[in-house]
Protein backbone atom coordinates (compact mmCIF):
# COMPACT_ATOMS: atom_id res chain seq x y z
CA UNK A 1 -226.48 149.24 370.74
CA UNK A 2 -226.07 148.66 374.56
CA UNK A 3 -223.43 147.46 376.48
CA UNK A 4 -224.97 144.42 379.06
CA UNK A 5 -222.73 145.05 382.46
CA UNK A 6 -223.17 142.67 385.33
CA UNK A 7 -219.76 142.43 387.23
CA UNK A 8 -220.81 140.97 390.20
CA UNK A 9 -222.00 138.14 388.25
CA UNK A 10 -218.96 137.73 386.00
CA UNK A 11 -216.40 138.36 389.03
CA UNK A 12 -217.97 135.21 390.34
CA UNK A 13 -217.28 133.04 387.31
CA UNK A 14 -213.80 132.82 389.01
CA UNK A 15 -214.56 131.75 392.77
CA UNK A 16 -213.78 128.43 394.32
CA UNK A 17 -217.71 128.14 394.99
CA UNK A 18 -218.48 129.13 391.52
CA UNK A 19 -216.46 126.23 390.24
CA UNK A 20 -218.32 123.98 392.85
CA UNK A 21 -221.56 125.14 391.70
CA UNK A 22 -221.98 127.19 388.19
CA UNK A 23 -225.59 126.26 387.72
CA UNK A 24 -227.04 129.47 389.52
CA UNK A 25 -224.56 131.89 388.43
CA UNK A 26 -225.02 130.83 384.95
CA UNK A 27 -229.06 131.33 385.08
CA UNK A 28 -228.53 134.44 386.64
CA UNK A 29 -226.44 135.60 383.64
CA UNK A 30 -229.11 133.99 381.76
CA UNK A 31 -231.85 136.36 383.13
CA UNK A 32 -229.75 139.39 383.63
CA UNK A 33 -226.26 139.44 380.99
CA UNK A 34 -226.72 136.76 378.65
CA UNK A 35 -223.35 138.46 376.58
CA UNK A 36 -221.25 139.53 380.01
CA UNK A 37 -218.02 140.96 380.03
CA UNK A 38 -215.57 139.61 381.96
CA UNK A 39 -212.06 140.48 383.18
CA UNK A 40 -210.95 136.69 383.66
CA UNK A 41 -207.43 135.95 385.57
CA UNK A 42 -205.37 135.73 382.06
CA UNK A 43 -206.24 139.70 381.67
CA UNK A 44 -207.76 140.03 378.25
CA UNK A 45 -211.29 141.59 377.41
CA UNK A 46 -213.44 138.59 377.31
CA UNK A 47 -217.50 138.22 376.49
CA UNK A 48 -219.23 135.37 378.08
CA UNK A 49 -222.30 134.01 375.95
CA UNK A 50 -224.78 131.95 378.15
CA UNK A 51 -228.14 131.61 376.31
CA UNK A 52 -228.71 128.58 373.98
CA UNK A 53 -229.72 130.59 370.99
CA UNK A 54 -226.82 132.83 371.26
CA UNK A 55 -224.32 130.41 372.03
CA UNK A 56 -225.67 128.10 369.41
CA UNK A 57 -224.99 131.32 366.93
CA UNK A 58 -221.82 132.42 367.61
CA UNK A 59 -220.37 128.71 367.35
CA UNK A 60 -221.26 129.15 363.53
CA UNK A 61 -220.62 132.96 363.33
CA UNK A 62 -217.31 133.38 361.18
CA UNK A 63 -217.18 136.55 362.75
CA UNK A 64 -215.84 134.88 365.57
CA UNK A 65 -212.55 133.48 364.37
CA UNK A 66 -210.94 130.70 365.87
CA UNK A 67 -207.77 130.90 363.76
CA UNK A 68 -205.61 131.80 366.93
CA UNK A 69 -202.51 133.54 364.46
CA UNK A 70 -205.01 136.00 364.14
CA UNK A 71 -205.14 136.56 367.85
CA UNK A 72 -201.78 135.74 368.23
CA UNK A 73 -200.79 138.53 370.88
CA UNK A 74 -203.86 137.49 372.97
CA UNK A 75 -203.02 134.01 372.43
CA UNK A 76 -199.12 133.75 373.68
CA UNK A 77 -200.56 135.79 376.46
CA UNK A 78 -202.97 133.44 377.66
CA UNK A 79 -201.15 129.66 376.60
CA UNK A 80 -197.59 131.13 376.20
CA UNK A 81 -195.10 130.49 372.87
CA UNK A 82 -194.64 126.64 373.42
CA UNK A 83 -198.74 126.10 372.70
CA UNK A 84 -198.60 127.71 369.25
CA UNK A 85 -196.45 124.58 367.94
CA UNK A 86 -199.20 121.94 368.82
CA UNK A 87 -202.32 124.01 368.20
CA UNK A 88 -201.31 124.06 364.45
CA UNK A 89 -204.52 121.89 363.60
CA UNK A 90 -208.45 122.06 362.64
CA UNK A 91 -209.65 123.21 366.05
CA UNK A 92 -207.39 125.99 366.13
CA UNK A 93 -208.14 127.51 362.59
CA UNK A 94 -210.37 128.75 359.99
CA UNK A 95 -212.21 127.75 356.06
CA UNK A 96 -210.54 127.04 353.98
CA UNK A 97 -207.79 125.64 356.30
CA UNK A 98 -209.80 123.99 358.37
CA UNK A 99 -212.19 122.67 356.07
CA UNK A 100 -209.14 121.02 354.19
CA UNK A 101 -207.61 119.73 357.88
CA UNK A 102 -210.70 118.41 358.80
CA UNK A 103 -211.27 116.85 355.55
CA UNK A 104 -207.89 114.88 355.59
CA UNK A 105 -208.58 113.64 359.04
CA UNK A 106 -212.29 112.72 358.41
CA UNK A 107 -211.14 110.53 355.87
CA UNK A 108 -208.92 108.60 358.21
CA UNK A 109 -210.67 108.77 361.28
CA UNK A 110 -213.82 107.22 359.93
CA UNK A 111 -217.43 105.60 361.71
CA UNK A 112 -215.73 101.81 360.71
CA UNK A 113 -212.09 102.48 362.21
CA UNK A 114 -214.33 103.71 365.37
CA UNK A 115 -216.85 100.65 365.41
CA UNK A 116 -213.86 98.26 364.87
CA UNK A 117 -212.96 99.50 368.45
CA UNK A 118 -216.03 98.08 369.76
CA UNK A 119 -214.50 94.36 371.36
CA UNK A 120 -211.07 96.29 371.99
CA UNK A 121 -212.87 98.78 373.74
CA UNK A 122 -215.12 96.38 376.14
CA UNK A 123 -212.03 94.13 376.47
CA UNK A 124 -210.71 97.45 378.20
CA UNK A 125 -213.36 98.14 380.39
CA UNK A 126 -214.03 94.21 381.42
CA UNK A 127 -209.59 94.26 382.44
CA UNK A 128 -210.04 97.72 384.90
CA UNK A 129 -212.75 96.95 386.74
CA UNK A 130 -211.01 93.61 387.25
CA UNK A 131 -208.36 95.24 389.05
CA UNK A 132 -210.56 96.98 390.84
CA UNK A 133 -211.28 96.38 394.58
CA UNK A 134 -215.24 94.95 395.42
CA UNK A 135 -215.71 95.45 398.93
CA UNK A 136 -213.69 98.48 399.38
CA UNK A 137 -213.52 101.87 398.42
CA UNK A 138 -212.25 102.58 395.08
CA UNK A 139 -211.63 105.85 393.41
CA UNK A 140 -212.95 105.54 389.62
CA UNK A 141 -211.25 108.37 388.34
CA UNK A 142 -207.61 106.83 388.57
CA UNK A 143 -208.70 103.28 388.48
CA UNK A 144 -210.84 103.34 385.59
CA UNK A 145 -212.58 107.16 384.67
CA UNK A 146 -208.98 107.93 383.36
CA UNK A 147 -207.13 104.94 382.13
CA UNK A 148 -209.86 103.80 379.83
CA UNK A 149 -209.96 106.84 377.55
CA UNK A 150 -206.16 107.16 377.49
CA UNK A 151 -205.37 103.52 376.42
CA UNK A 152 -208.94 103.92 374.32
CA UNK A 153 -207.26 106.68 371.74
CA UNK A 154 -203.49 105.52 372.32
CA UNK A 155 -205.18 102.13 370.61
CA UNK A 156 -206.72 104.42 367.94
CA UNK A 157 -203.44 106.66 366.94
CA UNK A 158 -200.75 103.36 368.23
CA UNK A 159 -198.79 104.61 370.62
CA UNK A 160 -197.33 101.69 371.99
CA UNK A 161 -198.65 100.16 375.64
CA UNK A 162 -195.49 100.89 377.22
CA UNK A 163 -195.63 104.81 376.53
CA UNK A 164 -198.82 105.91 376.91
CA UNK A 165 -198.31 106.60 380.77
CA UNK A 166 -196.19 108.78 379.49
CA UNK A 167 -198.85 110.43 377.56
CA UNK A 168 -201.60 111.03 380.57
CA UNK A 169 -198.67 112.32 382.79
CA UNK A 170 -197.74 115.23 380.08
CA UNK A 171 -201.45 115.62 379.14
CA UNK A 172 -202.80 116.00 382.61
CA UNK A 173 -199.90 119.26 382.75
CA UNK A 174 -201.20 120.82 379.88
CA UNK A 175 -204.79 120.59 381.16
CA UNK A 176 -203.85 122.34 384.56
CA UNK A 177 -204.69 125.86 383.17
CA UNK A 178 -203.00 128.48 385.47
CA UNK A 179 -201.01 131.68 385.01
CA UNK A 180 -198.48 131.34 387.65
CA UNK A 181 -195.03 131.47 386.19
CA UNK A 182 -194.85 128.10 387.60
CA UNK A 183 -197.69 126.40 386.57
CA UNK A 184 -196.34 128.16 382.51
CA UNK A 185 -192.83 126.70 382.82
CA UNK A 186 -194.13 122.92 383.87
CA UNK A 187 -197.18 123.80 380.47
CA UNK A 188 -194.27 125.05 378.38
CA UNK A 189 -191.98 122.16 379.45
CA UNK A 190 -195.00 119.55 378.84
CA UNK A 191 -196.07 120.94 375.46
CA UNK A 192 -192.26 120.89 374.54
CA UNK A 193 -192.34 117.28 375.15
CA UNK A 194 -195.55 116.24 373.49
CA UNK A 195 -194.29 117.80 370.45
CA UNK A 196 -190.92 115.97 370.72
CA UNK A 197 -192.43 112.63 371.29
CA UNK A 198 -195.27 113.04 368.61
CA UNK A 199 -192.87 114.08 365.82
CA UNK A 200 -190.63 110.76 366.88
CA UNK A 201 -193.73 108.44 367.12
CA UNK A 202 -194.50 109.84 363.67
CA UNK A 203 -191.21 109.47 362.32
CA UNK A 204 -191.39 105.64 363.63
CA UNK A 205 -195.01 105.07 361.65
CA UNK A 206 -193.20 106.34 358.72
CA UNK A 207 -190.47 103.81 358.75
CA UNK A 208 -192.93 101.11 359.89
CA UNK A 209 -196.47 101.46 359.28
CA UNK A 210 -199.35 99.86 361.37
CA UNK A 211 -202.86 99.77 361.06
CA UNK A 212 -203.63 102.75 363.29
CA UNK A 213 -205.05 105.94 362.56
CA UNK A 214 -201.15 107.65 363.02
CA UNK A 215 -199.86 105.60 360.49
CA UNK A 216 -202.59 106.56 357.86
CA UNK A 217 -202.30 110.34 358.46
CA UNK A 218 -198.31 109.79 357.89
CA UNK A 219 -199.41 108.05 354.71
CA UNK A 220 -202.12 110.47 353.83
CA UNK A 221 -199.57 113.00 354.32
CA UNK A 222 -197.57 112.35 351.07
CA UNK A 223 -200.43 113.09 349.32
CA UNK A 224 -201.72 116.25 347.22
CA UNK A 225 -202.91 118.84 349.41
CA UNK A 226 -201.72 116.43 352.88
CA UNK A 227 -200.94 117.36 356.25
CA UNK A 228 -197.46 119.52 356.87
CA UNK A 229 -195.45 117.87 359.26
CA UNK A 230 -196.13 120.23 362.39
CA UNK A 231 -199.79 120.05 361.01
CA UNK A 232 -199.48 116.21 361.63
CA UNK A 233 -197.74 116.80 364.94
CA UNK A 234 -200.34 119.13 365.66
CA UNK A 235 -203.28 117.04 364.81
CA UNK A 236 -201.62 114.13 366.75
CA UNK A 237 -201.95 115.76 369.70
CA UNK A 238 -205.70 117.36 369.40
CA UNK A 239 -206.73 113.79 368.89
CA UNK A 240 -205.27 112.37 371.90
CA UNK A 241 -205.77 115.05 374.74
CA UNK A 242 -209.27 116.02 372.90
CA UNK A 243 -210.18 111.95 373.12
CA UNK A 244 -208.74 111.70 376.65
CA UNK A 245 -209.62 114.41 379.35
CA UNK A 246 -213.34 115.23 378.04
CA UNK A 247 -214.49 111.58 377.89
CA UNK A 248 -212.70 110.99 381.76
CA UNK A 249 -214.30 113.57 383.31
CA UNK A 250 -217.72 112.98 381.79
CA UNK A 251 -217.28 109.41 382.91
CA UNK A 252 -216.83 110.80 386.53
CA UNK A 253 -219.51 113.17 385.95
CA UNK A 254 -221.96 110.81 384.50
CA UNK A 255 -221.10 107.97 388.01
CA UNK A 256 -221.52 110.87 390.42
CA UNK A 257 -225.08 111.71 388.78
CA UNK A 258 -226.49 108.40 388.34
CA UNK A 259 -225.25 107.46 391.94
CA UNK A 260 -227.13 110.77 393.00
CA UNK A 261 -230.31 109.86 391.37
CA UNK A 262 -230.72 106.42 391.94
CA UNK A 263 -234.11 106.23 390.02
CA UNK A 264 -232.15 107.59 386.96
CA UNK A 265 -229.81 104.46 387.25
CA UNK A 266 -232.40 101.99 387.91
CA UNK A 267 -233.98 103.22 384.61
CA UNK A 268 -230.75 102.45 382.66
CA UNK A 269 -230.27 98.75 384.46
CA UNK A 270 -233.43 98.02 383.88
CA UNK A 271 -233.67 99.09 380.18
CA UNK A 272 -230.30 98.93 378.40
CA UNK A 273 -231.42 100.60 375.53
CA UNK A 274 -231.97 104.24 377.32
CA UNK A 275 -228.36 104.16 377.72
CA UNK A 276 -227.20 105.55 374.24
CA UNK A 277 -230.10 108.49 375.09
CA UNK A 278 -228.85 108.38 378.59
CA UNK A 279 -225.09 109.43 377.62
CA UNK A 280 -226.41 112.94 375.56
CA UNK A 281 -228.99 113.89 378.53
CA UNK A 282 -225.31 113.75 380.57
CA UNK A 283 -223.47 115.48 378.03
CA UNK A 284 -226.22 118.18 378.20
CA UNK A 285 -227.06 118.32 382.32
CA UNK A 286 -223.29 117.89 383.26
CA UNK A 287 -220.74 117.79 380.36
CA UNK A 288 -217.26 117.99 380.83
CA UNK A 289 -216.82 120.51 378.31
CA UNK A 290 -217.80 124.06 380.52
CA UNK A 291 -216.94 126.03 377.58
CA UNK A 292 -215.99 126.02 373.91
CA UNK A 293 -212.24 127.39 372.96
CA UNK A 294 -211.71 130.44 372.63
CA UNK A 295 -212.99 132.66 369.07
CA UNK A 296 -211.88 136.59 368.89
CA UNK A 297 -213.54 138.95 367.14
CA UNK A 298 -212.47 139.87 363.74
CA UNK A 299 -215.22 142.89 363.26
CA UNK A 300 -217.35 144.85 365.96
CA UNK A 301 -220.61 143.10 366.12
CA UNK A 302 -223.51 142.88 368.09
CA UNK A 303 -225.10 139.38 369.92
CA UNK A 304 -228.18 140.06 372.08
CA UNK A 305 -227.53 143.91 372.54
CA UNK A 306 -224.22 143.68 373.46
CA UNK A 307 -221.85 145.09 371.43
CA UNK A 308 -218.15 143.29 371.22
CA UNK A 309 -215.33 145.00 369.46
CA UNK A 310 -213.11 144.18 367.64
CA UNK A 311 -210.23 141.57 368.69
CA UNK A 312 -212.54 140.94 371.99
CA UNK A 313 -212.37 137.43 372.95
CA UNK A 314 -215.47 135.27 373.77
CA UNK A 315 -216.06 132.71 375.97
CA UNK A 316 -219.26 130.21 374.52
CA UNK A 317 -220.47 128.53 378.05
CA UNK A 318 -221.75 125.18 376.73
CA UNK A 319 -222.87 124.17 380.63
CA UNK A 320 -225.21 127.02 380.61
CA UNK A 321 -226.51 127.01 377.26
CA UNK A 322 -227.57 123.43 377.58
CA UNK A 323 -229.44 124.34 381.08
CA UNK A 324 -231.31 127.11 379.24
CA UNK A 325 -235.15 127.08 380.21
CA UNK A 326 -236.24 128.83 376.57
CA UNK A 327 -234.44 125.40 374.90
CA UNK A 328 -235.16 122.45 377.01
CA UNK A 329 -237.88 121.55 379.25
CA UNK A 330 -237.21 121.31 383.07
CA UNK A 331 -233.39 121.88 382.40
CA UNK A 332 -231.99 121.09 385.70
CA UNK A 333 -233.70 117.80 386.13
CA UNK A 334 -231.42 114.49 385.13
CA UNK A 335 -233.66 112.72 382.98
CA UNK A 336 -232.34 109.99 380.90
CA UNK A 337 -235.58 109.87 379.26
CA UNK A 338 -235.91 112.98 377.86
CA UNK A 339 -237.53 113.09 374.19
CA UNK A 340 -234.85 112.36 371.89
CA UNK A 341 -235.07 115.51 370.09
CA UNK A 342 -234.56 117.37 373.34
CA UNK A 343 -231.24 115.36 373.84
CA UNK A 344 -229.57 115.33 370.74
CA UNK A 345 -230.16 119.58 370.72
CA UNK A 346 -227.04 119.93 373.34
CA UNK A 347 -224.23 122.37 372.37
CA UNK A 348 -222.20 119.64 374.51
CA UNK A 349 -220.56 118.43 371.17
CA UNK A 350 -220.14 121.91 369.75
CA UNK A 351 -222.18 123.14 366.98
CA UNK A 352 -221.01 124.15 363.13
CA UNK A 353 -217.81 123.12 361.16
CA UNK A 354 -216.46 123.08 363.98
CA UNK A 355 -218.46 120.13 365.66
CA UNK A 356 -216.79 117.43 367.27
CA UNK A 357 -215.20 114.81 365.53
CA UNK A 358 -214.68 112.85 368.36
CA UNK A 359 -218.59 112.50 369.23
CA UNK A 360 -218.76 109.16 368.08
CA UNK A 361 -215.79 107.62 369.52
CA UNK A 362 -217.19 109.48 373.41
CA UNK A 363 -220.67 108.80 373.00
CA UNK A 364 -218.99 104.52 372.11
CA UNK A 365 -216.34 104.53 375.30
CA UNK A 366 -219.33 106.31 377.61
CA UNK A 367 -221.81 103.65 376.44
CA UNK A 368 -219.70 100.52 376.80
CA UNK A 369 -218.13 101.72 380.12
CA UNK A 370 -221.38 102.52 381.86
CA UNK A 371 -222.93 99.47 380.78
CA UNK A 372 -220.14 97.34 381.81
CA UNK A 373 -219.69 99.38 385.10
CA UNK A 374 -223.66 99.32 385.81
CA UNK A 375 -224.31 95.59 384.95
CA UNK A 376 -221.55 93.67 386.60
CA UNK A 377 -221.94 95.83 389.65
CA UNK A 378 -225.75 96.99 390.17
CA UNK A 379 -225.30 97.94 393.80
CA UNK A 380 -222.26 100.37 393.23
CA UNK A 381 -222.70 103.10 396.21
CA UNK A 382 -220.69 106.32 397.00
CA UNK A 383 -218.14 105.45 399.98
CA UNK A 384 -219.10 108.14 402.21
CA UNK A 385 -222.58 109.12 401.02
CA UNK A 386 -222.58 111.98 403.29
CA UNK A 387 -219.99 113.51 401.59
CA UNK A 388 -220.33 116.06 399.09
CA UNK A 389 -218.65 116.06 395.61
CA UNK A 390 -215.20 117.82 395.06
CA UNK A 391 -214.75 119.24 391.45
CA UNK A 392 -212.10 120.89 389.99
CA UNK A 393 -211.22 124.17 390.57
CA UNK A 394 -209.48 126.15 387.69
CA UNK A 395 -208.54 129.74 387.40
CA UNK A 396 -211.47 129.81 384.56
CA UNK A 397 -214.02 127.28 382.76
CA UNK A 398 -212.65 125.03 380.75
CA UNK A 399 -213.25 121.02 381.84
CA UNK A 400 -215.91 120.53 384.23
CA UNK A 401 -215.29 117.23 386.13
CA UNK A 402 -214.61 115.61 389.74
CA UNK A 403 -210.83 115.66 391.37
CA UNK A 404 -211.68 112.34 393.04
CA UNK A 405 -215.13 109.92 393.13
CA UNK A 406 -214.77 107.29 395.97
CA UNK A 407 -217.46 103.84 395.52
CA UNK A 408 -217.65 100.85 396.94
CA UNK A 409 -218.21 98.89 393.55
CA UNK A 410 -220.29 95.89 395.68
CA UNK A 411 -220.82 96.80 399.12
CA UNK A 412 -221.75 94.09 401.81
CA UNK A 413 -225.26 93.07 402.19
C-alpha cells in the first residue's frame, strides 16, 4: 500500500488561478495523484479523489461516512458550532437515519408536486426577463440566474413573497466559505437566523396549513417514525439553499458556455428537444457542484493505492471526475449532443443513496429558463466579448459558478 504524494499539484487546488481554471490541474491529478492529499486552508488531513471510477466508488462506499457527529471535532472546526443545528438532515447523515429522512421527504417532495410547478415556474421566467433591459447590458446573475431559483423553491416549501429576500441575503452568507474570524461570525450569525426563521415559518404552517411542501412535512411530522423538530428545521433549510445556489450558478455557467460556443446554442434554438440532453452535458462539462460534501473515514482503507486513515477527510471532485478521458469521450468538448448514455453517466447529481433529490426540480428550472431565455432572445451576446469570465474564488472547491455575466439580451442590428 503506497502513499500517492503530489503537493505541488494539491497546493494549487487553492490559488486564485486554480479557481479560474481547474480543468488542467484536475487532469494532472488525474494522470499523476488520482487520491492526493491535501492540506486545504481549514487545516484538516484531507484526500482529494479525481478519477471517475474512484469518485463514482467512494460516493457509495459506507466507509466513507457522511454522518458529520461522527466527525464532529473536524466538523466544528471547519463550519463552526452554529452549522451543526441546521445540518441535522439526510445529506448530513448515515442508513438507517438517512434512509428513514430521505424516505419521509421523498414522500412529500414527489415527481407530481415538481411537475405541478411547470406554468408557475415559466410564469417566473416569462416576469424576469421582462424586467430586464433589451438594448443594454444586463447582468443575468442578479437579474434573473439568482432570483428564479430562490422564488422557484420558496414557491415549493411557501415562504411567503415578501420574505424570501430575506432568504437569498442569509443564504448567500452561508455560502461564502472562509475561515477568517470574520467571515465565521457573519456564517454563525446567518445560520443563527435561518434556524430562527425556519422554526417560526414552521410553527406558522402548523397553525395554518397550505398546500406547500413545508406544510406537509409539518403534517408528516406527527406521524410514526416523522421528522423531529430540528430534523424539520434542518431539512427546511437543505431544501432551500440546496434548490437555490447550485441551480443559479449552473444557470450562469450554462449562459457563459452556450454564448462561448455559439454552434452549441444554435443547435439548441434550432432543435428544442436537445435541450433536456443539453442541461446534463452542462451539468457534466461545467456543473456548479466542484465537489461533493465532505465523508471521513471511519476505517483505514485503500482507493487506487492510496491509503487513507482513519478519520481522514475526503474531498470527491465531481468537476474532474466528469472530465475524465477513461469515462467520456472527448471530455473537454461542450457537446450538447453527446450520446445519451454518455450524459446521463455524470457524477454532477451525486451518485448512491445519497443522490440528489433535487435533480428533477434543476434539470425542470434549467430547461424552462434556457428555453425561455434562448427563444425570446436568439441574438443574446456577451457585453464586452473581449472580456474574459470572472468566477468565484473560494478558499476551497465547493460551488463552481460566475461572480457576474454581463449580455446584451437583443443587441442592435
Amino acid at each position: 500500500m503506497t502513499t500517492t504524494q503530489d503537493p505541488v499539484a494539491a497546493a494549487e487546488q487553492c490559488t486564485a488561478e486554480f479557481r479560474r481554471n481547474p480543468h488542467p490541474v484536475y487532469a494532472h491529478l488525474r494522470d499523476t495523484a488520482p487520491v492526493c492529499p491535501m492540506k486545504p486552508p481549514h487545516g484538516i488531513e484531507t484526500y482529494l479523489i479525481t478519477r471517475y471510477e474512484d469518485a463514482r466508488a467512494a460516493l457509495s462506499d459506507p466507509r466513507l461516512s457522511k454522518d458529520m457527529y461522527g466527525a464532529m471535532d473536524a466538523y466544528r472546526k471547519i463550519f463552526g458550532d452554529s452549522s451543526v443545528a441546521l445540518d441535522d438532515n439526510m445529506l448530513n447523515s448515515d442508513a438507517p437515519k438517512h434512509t428513514r429522512l430521505r424516505k419521509l421527504v421523498n414522500s412529500e417532495f414527489t415527481p407530481r408536486r415538481v411537475e405541478a410547478l411547470r406554468p408557475k415556474i415559466q410564469d417566473i421566467v416569462g416576469k424576469l426577463l421582462d424586467a430586464c433591459p433589451t438594448r443594454e447590458p444586463v447582468d443575468l446573475l442578479p437579474a434573473f440566474a439568482f432570483p428564479l431559483p430562490i422564488t422557484v423553491i420558496c414557491e415549493l416549501l411557501g415562504v411567503p413573497p415578501e420574505e424570501r429576500s430575506v432568504m437569498q441575503r442569509l443564504s448567500t452568507t452561508v455560502a461564502q466559505t472562509g475561515f477568517s474570524e470574520e467571515s465565521k461570525r457573519a456564517q454563525q450569525k446567518a445560520e443563527e437566523d435561518l434556524h430562527a426563521y425556519f422554526t417560526e415559518l414552521i410553527a406558522r404552517k402548523r397553525r395554518s396549513p397550505g398546500e406547500d411542501l413545508l406544510s406537509a412535512l409539518t403534517e408528516a411530522q406527527d406521524k410514526d417514525g416523522g421528522l423531529t423538530e430540528n430534523e424539520l428545521v434542518s431539512t427546511a433549510f437543505l431544501l432551500m439553499f440546496a434548490g437555490h445556489k447550485t441551480t443559479a450558478y449552473l444557470i450562469g455557467n450554462a449562459v457563459y458556455h452556450f454564448l462561448a460556443n455559439p454552434a452549441q446554442l444554435r443547435a439548441v434554438q434550432e432543435n428544442p428537444e436537445l435541450v433536456g440532453p443539453a442541461v446534463d452535458e452542462l451539468v457534466r462539462y461545467d456543473g456548479s457542484v466542484e465537489s461533493a460534501t465532505f465523508r471521513f473515514a471511519t476505517e483505514d482503507l485503500e482507493i487506487s493505492g492510496t491509503r487513507i486513515p482513519k478519520g481522514a477527510l475526503v474531498q470527491i471532485a465531481l468537476l474532474s471526475a466528469n472530465r475524465d478521458p477513461l469515462k467520456f469521450d472527448s471530455p473537454d468538448e461542450f457537446d450538447v449532443t453527446r450520446p445519451g448514455n454518455a450524459q446521463s453517466a455524470h457524477l454532477g447529481f451525486g451518485h448512491g443513496s445519497h443522490y440528489c433529490l433535487g435533480a428533477p426540480l434543476a434539470r425542470l428550472e434549467m430547461q424552462l429558463a434556457l428555453t425561455g431565455l434562448f427563444s425570446r432572445f436568439p441574438r443574446i451576446a456577451p457585453a464586452d466579448p473581449s472580456a474574459g469570465p470572472k468566477w468565484m474564488e473560494v478558499p476551497f472547491p465547493a460551488f463552481r459558478g460566475l461572480v457576474e455575466l454581463p449580455v446584451v439580451l437583443d443587441p442592435a442590428p
